[in-house]
PDB file of N, CA and C in Angstrom:
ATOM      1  N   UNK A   1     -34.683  -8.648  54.000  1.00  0.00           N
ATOM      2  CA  UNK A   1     -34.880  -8.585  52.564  1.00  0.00           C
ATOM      3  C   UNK A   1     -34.467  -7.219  52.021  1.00  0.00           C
ATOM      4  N   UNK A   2     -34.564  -6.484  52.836  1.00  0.00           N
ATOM      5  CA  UNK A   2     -34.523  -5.084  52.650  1.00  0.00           C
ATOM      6  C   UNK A   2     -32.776  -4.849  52.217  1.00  0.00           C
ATOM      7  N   UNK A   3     -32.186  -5.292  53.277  1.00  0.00           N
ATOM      8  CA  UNK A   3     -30.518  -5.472  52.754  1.00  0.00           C
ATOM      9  C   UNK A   3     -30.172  -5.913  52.099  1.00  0.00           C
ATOM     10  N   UNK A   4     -30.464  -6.526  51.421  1.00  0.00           N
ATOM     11  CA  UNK A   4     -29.802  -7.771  50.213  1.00  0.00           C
ATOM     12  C   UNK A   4     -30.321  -6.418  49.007  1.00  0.00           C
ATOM     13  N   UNK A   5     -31.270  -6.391  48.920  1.00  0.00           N
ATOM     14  CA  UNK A   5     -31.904  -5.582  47.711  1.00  0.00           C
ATOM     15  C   UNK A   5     -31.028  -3.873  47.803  1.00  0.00           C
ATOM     16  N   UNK A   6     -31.194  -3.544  48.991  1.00  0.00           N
ATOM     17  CA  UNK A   6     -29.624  -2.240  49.325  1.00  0.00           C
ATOM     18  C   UNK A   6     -28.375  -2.431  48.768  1.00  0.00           C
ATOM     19  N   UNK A   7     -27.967  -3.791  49.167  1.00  0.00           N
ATOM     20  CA  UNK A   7     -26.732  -3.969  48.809  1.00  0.00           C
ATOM     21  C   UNK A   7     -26.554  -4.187  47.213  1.00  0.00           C
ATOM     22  N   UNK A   8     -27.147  -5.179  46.770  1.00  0.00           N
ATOM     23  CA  UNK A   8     -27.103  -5.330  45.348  1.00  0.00           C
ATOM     24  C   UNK A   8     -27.439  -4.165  44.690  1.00  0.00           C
ATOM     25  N   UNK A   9     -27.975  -2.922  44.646  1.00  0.00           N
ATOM     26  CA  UNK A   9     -27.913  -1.777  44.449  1.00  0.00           C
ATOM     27  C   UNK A   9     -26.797  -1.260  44.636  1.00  0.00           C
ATOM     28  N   UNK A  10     -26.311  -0.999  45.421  1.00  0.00           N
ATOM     29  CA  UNK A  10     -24.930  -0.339  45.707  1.00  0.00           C
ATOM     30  C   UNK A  10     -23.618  -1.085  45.266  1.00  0.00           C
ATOM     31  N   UNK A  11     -23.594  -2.448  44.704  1.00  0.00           N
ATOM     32  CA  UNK A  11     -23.113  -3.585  43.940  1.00  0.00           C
ATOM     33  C   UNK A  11     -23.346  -2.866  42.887  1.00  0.00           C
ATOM     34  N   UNK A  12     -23.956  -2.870  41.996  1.00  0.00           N
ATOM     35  CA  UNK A  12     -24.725  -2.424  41.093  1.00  0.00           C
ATOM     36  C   UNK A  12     -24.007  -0.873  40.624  1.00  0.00           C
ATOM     37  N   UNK A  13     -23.778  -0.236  41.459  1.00  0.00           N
ATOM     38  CA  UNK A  13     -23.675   1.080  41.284  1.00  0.00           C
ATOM     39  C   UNK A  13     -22.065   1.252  41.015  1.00  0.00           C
ATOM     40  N   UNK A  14     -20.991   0.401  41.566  1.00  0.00           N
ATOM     41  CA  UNK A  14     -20.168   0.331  42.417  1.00  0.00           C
ATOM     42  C   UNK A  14     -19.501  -0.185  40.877  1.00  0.00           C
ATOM     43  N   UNK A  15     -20.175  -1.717  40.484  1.00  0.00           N
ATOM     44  CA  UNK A  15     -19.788  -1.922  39.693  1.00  0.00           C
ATOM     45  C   UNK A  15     -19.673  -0.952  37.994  1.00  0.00           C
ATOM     46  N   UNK A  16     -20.869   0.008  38.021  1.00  0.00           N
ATOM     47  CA  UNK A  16     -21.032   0.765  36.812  1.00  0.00           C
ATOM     48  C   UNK A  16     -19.849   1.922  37.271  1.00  0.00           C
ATOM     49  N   UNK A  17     -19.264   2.195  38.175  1.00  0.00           N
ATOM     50  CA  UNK A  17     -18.303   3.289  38.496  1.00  0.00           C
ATOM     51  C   UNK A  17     -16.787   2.706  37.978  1.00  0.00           C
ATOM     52  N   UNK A  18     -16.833   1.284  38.205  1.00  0.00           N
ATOM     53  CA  UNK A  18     -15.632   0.949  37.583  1.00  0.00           C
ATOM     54  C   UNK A  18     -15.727   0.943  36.169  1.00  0.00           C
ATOM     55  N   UNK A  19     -16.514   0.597  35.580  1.00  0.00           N
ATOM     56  CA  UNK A  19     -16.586   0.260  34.211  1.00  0.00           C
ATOM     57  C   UNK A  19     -16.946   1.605  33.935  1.00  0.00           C
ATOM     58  N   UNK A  20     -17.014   2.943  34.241  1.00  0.00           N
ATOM     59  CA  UNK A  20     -16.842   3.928  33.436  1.00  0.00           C
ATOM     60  C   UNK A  20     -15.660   4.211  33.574  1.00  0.00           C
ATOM     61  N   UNK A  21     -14.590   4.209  35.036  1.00  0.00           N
ATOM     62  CA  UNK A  21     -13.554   4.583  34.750  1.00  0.00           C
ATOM     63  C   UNK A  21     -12.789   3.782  34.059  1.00  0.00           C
ATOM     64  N   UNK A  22     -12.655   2.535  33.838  1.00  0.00           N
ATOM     65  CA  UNK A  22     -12.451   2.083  33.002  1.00  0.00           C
ATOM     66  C   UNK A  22     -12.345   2.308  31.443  1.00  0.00           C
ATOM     67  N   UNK A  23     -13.482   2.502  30.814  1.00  0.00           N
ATOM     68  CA  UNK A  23     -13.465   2.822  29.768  1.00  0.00           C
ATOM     69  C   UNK A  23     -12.750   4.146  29.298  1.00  0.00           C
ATOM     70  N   UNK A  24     -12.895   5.326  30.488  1.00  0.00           N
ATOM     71  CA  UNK A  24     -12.583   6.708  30.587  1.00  0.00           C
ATOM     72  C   UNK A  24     -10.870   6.216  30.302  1.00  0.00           C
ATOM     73  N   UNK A  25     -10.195   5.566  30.952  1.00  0.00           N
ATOM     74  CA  UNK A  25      -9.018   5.047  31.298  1.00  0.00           C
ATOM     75  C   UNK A  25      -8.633   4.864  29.260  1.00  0.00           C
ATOM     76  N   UNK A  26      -9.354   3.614  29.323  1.00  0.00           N
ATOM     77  CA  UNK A  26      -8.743   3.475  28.051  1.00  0.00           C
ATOM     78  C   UNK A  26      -9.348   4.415  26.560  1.00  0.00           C
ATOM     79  N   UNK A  27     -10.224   4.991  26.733  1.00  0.00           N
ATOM     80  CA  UNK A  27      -9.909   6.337  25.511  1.00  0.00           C
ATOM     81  C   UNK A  27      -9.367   7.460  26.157  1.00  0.00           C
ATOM     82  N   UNK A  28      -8.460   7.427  27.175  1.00  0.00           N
ATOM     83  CA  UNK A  28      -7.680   8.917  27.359  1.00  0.00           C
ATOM     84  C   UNK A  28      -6.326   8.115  26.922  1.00  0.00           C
ATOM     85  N   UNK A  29      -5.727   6.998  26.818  1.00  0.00           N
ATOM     86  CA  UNK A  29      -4.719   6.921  26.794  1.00  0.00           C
ATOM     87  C   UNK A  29      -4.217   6.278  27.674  1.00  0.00           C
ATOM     88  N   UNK A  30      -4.885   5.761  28.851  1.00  0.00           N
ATOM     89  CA  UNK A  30      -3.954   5.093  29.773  1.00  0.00           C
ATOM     90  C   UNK A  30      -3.412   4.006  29.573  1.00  0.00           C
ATOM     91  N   UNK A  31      -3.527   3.226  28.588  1.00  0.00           N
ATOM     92  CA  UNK A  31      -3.077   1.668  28.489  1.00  0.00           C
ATOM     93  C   UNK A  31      -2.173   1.536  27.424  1.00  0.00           C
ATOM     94  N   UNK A  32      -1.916   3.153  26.895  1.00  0.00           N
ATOM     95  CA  UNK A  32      -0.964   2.974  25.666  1.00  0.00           C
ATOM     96  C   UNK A  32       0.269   2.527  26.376  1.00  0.00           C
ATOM     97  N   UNK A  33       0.949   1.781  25.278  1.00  0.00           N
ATOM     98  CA  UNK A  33       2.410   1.519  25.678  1.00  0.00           C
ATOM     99  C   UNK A  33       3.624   2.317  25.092  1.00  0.00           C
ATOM    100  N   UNK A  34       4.371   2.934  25.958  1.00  0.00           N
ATOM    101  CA  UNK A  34       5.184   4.176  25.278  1.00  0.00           C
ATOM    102  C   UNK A  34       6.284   3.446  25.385  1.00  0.00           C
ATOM    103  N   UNK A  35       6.755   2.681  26.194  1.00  0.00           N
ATOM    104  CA  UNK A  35       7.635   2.183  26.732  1.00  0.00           C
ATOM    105  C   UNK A  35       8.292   0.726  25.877  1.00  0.00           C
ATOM    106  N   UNK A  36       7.634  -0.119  25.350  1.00  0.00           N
ATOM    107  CA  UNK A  36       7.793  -1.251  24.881  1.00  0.00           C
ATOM    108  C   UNK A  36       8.992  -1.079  23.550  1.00  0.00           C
ATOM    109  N   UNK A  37       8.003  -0.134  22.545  1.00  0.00           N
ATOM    110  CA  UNK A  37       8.493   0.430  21.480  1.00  0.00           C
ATOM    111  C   UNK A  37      10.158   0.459  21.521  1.00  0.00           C
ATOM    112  N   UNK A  38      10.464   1.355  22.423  1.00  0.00           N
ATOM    113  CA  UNK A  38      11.563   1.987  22.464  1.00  0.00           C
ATOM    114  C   UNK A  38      12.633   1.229  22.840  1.00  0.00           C
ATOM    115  N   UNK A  39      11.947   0.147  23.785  1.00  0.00           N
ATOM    116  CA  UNK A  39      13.476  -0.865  23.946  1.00  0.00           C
ATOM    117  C   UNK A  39      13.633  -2.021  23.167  1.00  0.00           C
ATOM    118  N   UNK A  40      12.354  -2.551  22.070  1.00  0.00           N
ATOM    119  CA  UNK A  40      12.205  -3.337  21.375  1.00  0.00           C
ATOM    120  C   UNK A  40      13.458  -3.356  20.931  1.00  0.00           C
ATOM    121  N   UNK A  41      13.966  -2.103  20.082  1.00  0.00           N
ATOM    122  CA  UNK A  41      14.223  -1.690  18.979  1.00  0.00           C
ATOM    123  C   UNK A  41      15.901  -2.107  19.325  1.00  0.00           C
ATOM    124  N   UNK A  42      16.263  -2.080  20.752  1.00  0.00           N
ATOM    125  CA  UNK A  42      17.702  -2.500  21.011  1.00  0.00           C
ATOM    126  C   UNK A  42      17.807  -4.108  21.170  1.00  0.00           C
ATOM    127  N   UNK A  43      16.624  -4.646  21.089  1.00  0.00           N
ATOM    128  CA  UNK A  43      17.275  -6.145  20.908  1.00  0.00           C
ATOM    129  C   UNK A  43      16.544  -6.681  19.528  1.00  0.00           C
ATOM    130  N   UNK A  44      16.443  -6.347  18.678  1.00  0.00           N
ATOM    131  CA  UNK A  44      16.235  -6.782  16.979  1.00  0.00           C
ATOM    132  C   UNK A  44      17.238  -7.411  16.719  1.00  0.00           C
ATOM    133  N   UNK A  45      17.293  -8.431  16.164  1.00  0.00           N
ATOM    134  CA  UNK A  45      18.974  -9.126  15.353  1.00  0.00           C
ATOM    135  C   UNK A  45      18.844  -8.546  14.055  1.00  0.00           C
ATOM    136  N   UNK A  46      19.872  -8.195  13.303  1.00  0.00           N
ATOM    137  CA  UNK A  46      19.714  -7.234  11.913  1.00  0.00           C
ATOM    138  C   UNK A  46      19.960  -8.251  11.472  1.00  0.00           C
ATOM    139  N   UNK A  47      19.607  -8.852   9.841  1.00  0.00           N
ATOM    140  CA  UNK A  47      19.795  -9.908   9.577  1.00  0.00           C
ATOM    141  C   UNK A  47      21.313  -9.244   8.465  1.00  0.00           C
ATOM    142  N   UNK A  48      22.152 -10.495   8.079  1.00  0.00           N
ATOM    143  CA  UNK A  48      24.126 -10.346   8.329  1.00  0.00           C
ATOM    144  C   UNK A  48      23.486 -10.044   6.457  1.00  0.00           C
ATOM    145  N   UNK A  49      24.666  -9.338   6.138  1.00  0.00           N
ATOM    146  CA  UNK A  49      24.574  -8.779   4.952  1.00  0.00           C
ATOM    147  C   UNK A  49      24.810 -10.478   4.466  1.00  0.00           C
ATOM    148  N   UNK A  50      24.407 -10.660   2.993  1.00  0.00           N
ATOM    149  CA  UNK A  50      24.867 -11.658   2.678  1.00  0.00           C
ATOM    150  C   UNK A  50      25.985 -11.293   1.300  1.00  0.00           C
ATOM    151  N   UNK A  51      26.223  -9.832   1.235  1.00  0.00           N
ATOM    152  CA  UNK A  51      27.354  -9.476  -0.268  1.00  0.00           C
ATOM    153  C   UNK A  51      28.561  -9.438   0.785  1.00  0.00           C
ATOM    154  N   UNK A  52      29.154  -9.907   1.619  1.00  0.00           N
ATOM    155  CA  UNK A  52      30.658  -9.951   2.376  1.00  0.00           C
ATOM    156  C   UNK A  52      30.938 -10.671   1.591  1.00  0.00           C
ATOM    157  N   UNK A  53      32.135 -10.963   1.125  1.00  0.00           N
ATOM    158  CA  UNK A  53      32.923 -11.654   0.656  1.00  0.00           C
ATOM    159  C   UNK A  53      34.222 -11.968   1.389  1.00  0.00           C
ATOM    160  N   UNK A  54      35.009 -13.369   0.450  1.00  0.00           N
ATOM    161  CA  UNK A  54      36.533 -13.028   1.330  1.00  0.00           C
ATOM    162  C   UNK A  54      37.522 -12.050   1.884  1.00  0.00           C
ATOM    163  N   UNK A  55      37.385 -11.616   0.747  1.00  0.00           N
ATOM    164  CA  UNK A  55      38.197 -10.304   0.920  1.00  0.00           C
ATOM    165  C   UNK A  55      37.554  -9.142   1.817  1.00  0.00           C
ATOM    166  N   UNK A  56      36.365  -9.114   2.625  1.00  0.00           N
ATOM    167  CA  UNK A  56      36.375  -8.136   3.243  1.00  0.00           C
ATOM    168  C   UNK A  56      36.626  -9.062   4.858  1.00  0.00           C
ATOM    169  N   UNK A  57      36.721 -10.140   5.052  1.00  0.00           N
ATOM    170  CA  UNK A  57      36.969 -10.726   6.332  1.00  0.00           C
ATOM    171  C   UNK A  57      38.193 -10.435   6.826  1.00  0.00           C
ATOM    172  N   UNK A  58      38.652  -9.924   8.031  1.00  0.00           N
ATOM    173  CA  UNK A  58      40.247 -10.151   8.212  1.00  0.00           C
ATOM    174  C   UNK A  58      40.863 -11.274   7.832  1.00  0.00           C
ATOM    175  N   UNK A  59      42.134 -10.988   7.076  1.00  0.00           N
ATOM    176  CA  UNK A  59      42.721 -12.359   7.283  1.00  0.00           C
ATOM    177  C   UNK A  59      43.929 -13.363   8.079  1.00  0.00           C
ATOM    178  N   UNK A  60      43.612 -14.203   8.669  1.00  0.00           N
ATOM    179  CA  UNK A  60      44.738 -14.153   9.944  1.00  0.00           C
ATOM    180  C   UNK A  60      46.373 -15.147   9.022  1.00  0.00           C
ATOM    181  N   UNK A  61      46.880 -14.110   9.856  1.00  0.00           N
ATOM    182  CA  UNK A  61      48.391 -14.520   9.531  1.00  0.00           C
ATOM    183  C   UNK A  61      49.027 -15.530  10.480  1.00  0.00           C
ATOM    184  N   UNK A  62      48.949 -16.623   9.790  1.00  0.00           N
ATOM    185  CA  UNK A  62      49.506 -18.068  10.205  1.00  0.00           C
ATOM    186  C   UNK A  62      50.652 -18.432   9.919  1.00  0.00           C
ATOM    187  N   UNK A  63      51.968 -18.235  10.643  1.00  0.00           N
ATOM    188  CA  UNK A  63      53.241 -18.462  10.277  1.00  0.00           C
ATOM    189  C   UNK A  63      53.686 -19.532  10.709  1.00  0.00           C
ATOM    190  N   UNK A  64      53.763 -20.551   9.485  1.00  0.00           N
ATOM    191  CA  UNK A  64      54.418 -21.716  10.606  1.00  0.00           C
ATOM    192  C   UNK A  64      55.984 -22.630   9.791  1.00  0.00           C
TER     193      UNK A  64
END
């Protein structure tokens, strides 16, 4: 009986050590994402002007 009640103590203890570093973890900053941001930004589709007109398209020369 004596072990079970040891152990779940030290369970107990074991578990409150994670959950402080844990928390410590996430208000210092560890879970920010620095990384995501920055490559987002190279696959965005820009949406297509819609003032192009004919005249700014090349126009192909069809000789026949």
């Amino acid at each position: 009986m004596e072990a079970i009640i040891f152990l779940i103590i030290i369970g107990v203890i074991v578990a409150a050590g994670f959950l402080v570093a844990f928390i410590w973890a996430v208000r210092s900053g560890q879970y920010d994402d620095d990384y995501s941001p920055s490559v987002r930004m190279l696959f965005e589709n820009k949406p297509k002007k819609e003032t192009e007109t004919e005249t700014d398209k090349p126009e192909s020369k069809n000789e026949n």
